[in-house]
PDB file of N, CA and C in Angstrom:
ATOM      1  N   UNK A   1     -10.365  17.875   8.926  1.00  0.00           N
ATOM      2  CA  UNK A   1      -9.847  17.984   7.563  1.00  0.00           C
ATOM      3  C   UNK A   1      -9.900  16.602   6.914  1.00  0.00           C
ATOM      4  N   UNK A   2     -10.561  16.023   6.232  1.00  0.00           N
ATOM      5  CA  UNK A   2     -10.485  15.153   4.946  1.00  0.00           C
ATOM      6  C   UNK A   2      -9.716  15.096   4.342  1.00  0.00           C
ATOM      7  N   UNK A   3      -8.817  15.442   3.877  1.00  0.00           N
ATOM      8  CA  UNK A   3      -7.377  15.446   3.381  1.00  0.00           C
ATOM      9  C   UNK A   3      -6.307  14.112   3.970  1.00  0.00           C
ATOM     10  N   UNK A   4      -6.802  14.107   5.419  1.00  0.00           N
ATOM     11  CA  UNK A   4      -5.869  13.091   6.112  1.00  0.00           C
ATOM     12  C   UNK A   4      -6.488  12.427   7.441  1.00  0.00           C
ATOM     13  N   UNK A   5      -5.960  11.333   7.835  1.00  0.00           N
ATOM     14  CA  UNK A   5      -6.429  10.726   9.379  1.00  0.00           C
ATOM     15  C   UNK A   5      -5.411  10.852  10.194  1.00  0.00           C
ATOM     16  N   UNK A   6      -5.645  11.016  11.125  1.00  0.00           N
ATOM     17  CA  UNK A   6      -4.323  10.446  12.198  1.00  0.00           C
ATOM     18  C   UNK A   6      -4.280   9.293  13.084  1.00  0.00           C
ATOM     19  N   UNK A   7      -3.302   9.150  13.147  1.00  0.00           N
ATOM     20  CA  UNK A   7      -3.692   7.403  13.991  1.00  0.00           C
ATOM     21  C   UNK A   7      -2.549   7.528  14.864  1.00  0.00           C
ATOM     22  N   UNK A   8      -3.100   6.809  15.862  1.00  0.00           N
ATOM     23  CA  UNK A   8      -2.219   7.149  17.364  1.00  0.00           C
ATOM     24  C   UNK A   8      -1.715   5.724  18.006  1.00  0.00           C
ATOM     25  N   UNK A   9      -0.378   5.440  17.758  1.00  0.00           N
ATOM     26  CA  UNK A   9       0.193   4.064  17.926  1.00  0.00           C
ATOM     27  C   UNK A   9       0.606   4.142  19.677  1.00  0.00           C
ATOM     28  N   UNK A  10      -0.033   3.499  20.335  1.00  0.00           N
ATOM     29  CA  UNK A  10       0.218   3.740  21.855  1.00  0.00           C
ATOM     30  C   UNK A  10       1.694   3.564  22.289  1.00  0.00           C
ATOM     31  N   UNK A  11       2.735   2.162  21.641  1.00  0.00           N
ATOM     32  CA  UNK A  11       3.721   1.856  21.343  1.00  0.00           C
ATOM     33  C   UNK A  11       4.321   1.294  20.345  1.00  0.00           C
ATOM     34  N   UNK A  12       5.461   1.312  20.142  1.00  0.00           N
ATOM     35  CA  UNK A  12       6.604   0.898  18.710  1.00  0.00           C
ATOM     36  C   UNK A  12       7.925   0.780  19.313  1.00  0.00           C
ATOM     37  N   UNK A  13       8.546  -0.136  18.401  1.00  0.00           N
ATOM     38  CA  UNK A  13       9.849   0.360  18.291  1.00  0.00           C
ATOM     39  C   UNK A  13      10.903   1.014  17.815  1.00  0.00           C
ATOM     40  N   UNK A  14       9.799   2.103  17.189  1.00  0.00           N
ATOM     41  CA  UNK A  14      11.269   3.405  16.469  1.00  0.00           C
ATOM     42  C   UNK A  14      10.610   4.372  17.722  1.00  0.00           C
ATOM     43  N   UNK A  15      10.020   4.057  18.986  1.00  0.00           N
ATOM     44  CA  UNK A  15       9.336   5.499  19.770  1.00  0.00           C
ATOM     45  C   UNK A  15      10.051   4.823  20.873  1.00  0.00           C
ATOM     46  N   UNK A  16      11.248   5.486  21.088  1.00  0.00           N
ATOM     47  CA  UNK A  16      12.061   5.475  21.568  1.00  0.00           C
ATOM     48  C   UNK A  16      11.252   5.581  23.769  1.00  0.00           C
ATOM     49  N   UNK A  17      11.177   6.708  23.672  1.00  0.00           N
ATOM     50  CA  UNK A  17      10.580   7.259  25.105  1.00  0.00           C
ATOM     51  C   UNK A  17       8.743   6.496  25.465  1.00  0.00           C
ATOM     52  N   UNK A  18       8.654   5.647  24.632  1.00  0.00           N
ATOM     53  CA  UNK A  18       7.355   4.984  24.881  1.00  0.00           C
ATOM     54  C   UNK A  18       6.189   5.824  25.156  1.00  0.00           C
ATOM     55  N   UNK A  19       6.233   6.870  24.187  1.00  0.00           N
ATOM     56  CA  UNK A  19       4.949   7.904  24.707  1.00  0.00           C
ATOM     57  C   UNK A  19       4.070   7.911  23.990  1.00  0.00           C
ATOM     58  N   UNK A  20       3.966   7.502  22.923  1.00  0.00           N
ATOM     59  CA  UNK A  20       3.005   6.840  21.817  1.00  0.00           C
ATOM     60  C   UNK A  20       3.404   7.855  20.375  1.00  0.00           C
ATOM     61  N   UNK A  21       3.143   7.501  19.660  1.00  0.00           N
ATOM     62  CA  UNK A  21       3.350   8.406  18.107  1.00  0.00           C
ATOM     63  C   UNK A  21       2.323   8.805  17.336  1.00  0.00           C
ATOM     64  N   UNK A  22       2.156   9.721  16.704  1.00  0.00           N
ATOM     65  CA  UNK A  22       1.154  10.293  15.682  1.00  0.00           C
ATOM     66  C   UNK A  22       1.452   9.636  14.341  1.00  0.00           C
ATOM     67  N   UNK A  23       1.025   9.330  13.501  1.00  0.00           N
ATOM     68  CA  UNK A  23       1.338   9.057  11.992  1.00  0.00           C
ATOM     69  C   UNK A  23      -0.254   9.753  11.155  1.00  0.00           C
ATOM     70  N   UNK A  24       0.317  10.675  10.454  1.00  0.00           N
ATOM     71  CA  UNK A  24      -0.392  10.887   9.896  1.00  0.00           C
ATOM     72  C   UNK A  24      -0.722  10.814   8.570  1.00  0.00           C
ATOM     73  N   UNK A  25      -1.909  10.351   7.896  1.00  0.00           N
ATOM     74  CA  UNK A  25      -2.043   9.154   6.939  1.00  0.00           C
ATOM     75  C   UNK A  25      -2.970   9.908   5.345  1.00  0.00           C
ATOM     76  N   UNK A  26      -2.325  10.397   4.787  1.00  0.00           N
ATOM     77  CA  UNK A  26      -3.192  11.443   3.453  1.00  0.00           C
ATOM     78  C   UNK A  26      -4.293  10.738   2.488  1.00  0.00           C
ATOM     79  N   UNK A  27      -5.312  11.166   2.627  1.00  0.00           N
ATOM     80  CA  UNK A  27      -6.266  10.496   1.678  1.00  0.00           C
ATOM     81  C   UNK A  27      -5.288  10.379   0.236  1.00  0.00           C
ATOM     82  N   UNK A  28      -5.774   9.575  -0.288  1.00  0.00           N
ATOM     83  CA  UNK A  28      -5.469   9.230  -2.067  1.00  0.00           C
ATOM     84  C   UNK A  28      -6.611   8.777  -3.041  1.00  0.00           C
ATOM     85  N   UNK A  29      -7.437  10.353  -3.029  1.00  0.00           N
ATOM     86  CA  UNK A  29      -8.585   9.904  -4.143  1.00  0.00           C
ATOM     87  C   UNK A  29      -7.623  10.030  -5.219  1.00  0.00           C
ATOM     88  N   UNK A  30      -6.590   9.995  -6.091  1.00  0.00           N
ATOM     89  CA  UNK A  30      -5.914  10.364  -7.038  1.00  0.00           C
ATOM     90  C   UNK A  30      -6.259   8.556  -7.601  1.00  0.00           C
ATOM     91  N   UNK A  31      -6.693   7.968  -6.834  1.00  0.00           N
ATOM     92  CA  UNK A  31      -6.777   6.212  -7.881  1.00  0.00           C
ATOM     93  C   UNK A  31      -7.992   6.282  -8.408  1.00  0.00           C
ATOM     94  N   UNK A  32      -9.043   6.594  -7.491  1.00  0.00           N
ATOM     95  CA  UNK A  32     -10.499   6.524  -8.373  1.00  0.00           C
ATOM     96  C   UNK A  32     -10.482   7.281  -9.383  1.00  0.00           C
ATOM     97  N   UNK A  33      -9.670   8.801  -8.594  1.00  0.00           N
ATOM     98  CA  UNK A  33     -10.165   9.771 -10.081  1.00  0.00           C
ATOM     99  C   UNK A  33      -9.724   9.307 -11.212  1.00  0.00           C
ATOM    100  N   UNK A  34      -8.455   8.936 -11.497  1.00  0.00           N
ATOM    101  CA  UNK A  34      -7.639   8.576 -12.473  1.00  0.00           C
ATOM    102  C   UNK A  34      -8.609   7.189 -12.940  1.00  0.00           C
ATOM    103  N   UNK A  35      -8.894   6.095 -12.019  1.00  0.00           N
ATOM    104  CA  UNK A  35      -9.777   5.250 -13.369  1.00  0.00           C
ATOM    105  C   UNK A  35     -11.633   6.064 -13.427  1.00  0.00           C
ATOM    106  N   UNK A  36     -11.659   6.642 -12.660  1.00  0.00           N
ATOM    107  CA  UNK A  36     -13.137   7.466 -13.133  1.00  0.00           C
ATOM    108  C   UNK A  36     -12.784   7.996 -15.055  1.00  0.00           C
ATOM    109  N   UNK A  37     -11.565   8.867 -14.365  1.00  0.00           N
ATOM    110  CA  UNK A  37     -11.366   9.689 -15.827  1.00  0.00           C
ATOM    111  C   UNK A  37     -11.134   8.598 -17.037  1.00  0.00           C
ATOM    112  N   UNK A  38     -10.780   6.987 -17.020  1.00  0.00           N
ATOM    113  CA  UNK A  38     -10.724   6.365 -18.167  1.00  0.00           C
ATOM    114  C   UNK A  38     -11.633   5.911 -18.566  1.00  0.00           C
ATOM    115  N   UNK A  39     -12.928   6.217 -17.465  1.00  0.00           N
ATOM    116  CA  UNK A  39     -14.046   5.684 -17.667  1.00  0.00           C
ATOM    117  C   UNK A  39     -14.083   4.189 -17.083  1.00  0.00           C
ATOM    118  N   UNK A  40     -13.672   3.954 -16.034  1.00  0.00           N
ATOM    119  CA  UNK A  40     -13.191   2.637 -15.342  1.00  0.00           C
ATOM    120  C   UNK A  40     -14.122   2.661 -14.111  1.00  0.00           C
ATOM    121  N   UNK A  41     -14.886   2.037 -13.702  1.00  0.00           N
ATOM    122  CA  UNK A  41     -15.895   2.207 -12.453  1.00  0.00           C
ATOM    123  C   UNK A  41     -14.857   2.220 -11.347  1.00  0.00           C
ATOM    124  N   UNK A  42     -14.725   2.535 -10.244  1.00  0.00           N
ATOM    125  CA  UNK A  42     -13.933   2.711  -9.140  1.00  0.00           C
ATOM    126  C   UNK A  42     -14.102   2.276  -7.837  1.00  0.00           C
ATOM    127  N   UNK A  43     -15.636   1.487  -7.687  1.00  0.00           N
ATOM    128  CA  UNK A  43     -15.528   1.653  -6.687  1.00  0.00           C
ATOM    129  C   UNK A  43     -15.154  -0.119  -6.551  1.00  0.00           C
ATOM    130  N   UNK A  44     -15.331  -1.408  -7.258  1.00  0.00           N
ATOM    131  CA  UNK A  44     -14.312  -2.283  -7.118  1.00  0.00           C
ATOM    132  C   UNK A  44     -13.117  -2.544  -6.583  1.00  0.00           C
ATOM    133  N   UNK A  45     -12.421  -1.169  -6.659  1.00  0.00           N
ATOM    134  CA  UNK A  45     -11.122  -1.101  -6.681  1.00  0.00           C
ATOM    135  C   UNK A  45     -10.354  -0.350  -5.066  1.00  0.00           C
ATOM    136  N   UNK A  46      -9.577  -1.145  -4.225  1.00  0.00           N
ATOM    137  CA  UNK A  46      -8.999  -0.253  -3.388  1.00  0.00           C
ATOM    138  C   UNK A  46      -7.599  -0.332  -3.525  1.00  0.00           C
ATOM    139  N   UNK A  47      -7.268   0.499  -2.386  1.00  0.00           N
ATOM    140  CA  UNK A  47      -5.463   0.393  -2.457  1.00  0.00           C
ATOM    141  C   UNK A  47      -4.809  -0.691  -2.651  1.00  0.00           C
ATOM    142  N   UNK A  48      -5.130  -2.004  -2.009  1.00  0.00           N
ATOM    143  CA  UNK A  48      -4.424  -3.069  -2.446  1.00  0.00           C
ATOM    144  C   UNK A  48      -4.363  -3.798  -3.901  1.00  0.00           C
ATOM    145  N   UNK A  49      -5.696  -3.077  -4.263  1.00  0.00           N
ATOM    146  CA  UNK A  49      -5.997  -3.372  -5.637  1.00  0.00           C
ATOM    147  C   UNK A  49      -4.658  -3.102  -6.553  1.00  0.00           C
ATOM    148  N   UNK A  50      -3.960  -1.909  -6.129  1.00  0.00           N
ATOM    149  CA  UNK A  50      -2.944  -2.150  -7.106  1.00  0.00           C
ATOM    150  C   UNK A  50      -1.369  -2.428  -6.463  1.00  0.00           C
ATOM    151  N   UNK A  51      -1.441  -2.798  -5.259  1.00  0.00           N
ATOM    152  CA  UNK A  51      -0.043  -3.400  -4.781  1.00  0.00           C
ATOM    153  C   UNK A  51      -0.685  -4.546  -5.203  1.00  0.00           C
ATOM    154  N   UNK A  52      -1.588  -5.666  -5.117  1.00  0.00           N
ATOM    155  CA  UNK A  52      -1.578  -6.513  -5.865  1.00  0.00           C
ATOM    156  C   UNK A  52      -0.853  -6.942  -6.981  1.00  0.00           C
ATOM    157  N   UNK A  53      -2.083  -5.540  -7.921  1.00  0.00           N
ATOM    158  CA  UNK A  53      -1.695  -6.140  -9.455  1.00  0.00           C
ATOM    159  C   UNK A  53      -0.264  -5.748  -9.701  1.00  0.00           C
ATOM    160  N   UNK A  54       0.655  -4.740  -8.846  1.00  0.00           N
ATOM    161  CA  UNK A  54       1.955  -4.457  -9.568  1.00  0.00           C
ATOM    162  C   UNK A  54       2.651  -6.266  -9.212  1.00  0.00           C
ATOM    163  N   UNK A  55       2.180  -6.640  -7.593  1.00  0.00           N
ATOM    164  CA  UNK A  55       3.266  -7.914  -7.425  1.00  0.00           C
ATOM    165  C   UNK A  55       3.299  -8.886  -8.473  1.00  0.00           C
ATOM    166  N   UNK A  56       1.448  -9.002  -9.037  1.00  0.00           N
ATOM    167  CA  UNK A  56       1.483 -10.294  -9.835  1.00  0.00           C
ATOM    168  C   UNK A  56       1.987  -9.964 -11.546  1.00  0.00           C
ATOM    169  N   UNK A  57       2.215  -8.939 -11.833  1.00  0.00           N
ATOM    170  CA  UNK A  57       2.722  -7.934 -12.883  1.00  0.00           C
ATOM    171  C   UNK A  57       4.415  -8.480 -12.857  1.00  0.00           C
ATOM    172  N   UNK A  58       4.748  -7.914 -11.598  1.00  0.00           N
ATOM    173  CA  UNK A  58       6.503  -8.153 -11.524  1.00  0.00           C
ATOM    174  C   UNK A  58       7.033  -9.646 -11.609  1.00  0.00           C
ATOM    175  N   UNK A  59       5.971 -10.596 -11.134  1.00  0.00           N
ATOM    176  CA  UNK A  59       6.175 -11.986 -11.045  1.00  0.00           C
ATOM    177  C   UNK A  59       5.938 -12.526 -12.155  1.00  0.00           C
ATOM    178  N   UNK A  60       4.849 -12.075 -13.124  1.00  0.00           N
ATOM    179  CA  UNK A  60       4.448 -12.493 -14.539  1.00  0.00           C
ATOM    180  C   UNK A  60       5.728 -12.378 -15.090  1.00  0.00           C
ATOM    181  N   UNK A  61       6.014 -10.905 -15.184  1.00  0.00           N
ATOM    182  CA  UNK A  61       7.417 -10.418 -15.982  1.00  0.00           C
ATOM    183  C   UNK A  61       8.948 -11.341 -15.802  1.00  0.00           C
ATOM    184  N   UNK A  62       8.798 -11.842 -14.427  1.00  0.00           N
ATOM    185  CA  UNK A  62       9.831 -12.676 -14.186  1.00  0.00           C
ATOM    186  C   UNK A  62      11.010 -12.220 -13.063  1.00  0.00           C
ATOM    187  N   UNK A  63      10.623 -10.877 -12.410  1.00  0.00           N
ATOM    188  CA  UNK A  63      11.200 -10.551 -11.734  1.00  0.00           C
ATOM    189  C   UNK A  63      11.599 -11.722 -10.511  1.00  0.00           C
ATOM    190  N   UNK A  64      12.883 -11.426  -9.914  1.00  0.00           N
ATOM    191  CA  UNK A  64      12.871 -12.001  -8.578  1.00  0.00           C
ATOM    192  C   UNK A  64      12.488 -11.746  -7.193  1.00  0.00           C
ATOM    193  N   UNK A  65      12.009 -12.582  -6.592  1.00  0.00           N
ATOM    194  CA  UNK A  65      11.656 -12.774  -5.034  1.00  0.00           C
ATOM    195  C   UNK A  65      11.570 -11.272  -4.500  1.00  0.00           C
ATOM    196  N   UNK A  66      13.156 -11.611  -4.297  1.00  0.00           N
ATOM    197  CA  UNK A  66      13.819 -10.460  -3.690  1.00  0.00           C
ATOM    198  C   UNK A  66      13.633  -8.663  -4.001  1.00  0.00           C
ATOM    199  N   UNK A  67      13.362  -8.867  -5.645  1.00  0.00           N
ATOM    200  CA  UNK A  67      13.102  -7.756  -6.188  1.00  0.00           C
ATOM    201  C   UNK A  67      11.743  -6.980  -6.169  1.00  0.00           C
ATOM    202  N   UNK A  68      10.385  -8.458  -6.360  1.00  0.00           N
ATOM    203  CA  UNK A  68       9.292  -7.771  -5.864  1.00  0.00           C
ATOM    204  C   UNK A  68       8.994  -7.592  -4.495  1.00  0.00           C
ATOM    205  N   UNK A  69       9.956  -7.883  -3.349  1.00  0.00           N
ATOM    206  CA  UNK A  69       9.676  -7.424  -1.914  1.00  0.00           C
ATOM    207  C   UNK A  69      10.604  -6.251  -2.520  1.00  0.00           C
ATOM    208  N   UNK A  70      11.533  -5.443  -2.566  1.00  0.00           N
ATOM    209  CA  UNK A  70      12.371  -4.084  -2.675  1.00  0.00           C
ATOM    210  C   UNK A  70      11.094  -3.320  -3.207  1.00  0.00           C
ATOM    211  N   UNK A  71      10.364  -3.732  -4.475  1.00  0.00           N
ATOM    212  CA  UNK A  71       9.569  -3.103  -5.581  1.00  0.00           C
ATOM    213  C   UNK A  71       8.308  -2.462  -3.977  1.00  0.00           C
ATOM    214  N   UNK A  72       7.851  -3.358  -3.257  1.00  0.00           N
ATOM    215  CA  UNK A  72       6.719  -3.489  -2.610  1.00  0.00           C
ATOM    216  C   UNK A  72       6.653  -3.264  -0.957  1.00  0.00           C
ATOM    217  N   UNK A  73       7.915  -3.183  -0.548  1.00  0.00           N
ATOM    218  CA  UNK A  73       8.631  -2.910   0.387  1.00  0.00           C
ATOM    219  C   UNK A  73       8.252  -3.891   1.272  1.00  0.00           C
ATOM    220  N   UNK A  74       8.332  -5.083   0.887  1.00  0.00           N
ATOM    221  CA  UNK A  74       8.058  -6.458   1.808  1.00  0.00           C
ATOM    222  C   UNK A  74       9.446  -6.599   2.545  1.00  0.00           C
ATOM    223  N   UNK A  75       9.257  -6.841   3.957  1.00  0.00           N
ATOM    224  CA  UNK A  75      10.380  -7.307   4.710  1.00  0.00           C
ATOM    225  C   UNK A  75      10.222  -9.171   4.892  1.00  0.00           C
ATOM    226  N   UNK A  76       9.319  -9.900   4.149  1.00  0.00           N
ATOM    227  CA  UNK A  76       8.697 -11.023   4.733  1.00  0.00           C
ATOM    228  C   UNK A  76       8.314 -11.516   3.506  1.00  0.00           C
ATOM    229  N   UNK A  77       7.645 -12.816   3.597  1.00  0.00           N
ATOM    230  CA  UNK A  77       7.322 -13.560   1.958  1.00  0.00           C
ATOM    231  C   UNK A  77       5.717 -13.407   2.016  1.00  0.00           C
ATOM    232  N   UNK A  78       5.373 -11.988   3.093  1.00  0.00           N
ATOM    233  CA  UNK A  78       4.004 -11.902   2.875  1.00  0.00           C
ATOM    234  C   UNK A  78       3.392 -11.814   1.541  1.00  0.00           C
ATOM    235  N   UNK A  79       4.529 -11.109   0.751  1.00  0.00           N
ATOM    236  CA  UNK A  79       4.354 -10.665  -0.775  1.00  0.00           C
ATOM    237  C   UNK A  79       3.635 -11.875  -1.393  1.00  0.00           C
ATOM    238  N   UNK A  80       3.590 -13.335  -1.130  1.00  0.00           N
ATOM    239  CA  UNK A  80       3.119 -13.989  -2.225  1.00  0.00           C
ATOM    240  C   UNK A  80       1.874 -13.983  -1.941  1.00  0.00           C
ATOM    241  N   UNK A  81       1.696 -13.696  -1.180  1.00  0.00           N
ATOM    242  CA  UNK A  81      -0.001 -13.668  -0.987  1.00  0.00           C
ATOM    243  C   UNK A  81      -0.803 -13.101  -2.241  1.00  0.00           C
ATOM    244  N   UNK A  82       0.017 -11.966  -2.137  1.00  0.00           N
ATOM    245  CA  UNK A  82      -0.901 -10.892  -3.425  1.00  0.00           C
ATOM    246  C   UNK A  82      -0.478 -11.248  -4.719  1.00  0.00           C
ATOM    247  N   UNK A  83       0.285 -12.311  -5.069  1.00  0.00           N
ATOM    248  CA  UNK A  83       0.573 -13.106  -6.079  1.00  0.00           C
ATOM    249  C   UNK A  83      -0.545 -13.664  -6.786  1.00  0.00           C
ATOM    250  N   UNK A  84      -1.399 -13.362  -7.805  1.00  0.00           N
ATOM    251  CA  UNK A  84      -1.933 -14.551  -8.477  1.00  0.00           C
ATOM    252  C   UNK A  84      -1.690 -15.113  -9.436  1.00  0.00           C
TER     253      UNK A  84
END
């Protein structure tokens, strides 16, 4: 099925009994289509393409630190990376 992947984490620490976990991961053509339909070429563009542009968006705007990791679900100051 194309719809989704599965990916098989051998270990973690929310897998309690160490037997490995499934996560299963849903395609999202809903970004290309949506800039196809504005007439926006798509294929430039991937997923990070827009956790990017929202971080450097929230940081332009003036948000705080703290707020674009909540916004982006950063546990870490990996977030400035995608800062430009």
């Amino acid at each position: 099925d194309p719809s989704y992947v599965t990916l098989l984490i051998p270990a973690s620490k929310t897998d309690p009994f160490r037997k490995g976990i499934k996560i299963y991961i849903a395609a999202a053509p809903g970004q290309h289509t949506s800039l196809a339909a504005a007439g926006i070429d798509p294929s430039p563009f991937a997923g990070h393409s827009f956790r990017r542009g929202a971080a450097s968006a929230a940081a332009a705007a003036g948000f705080a630190d703290h707020e674009i990791q909540l916004l982006g679900r950063w546990h870490s100051d990996c977030f400035k990376l995608y800062i430009e």
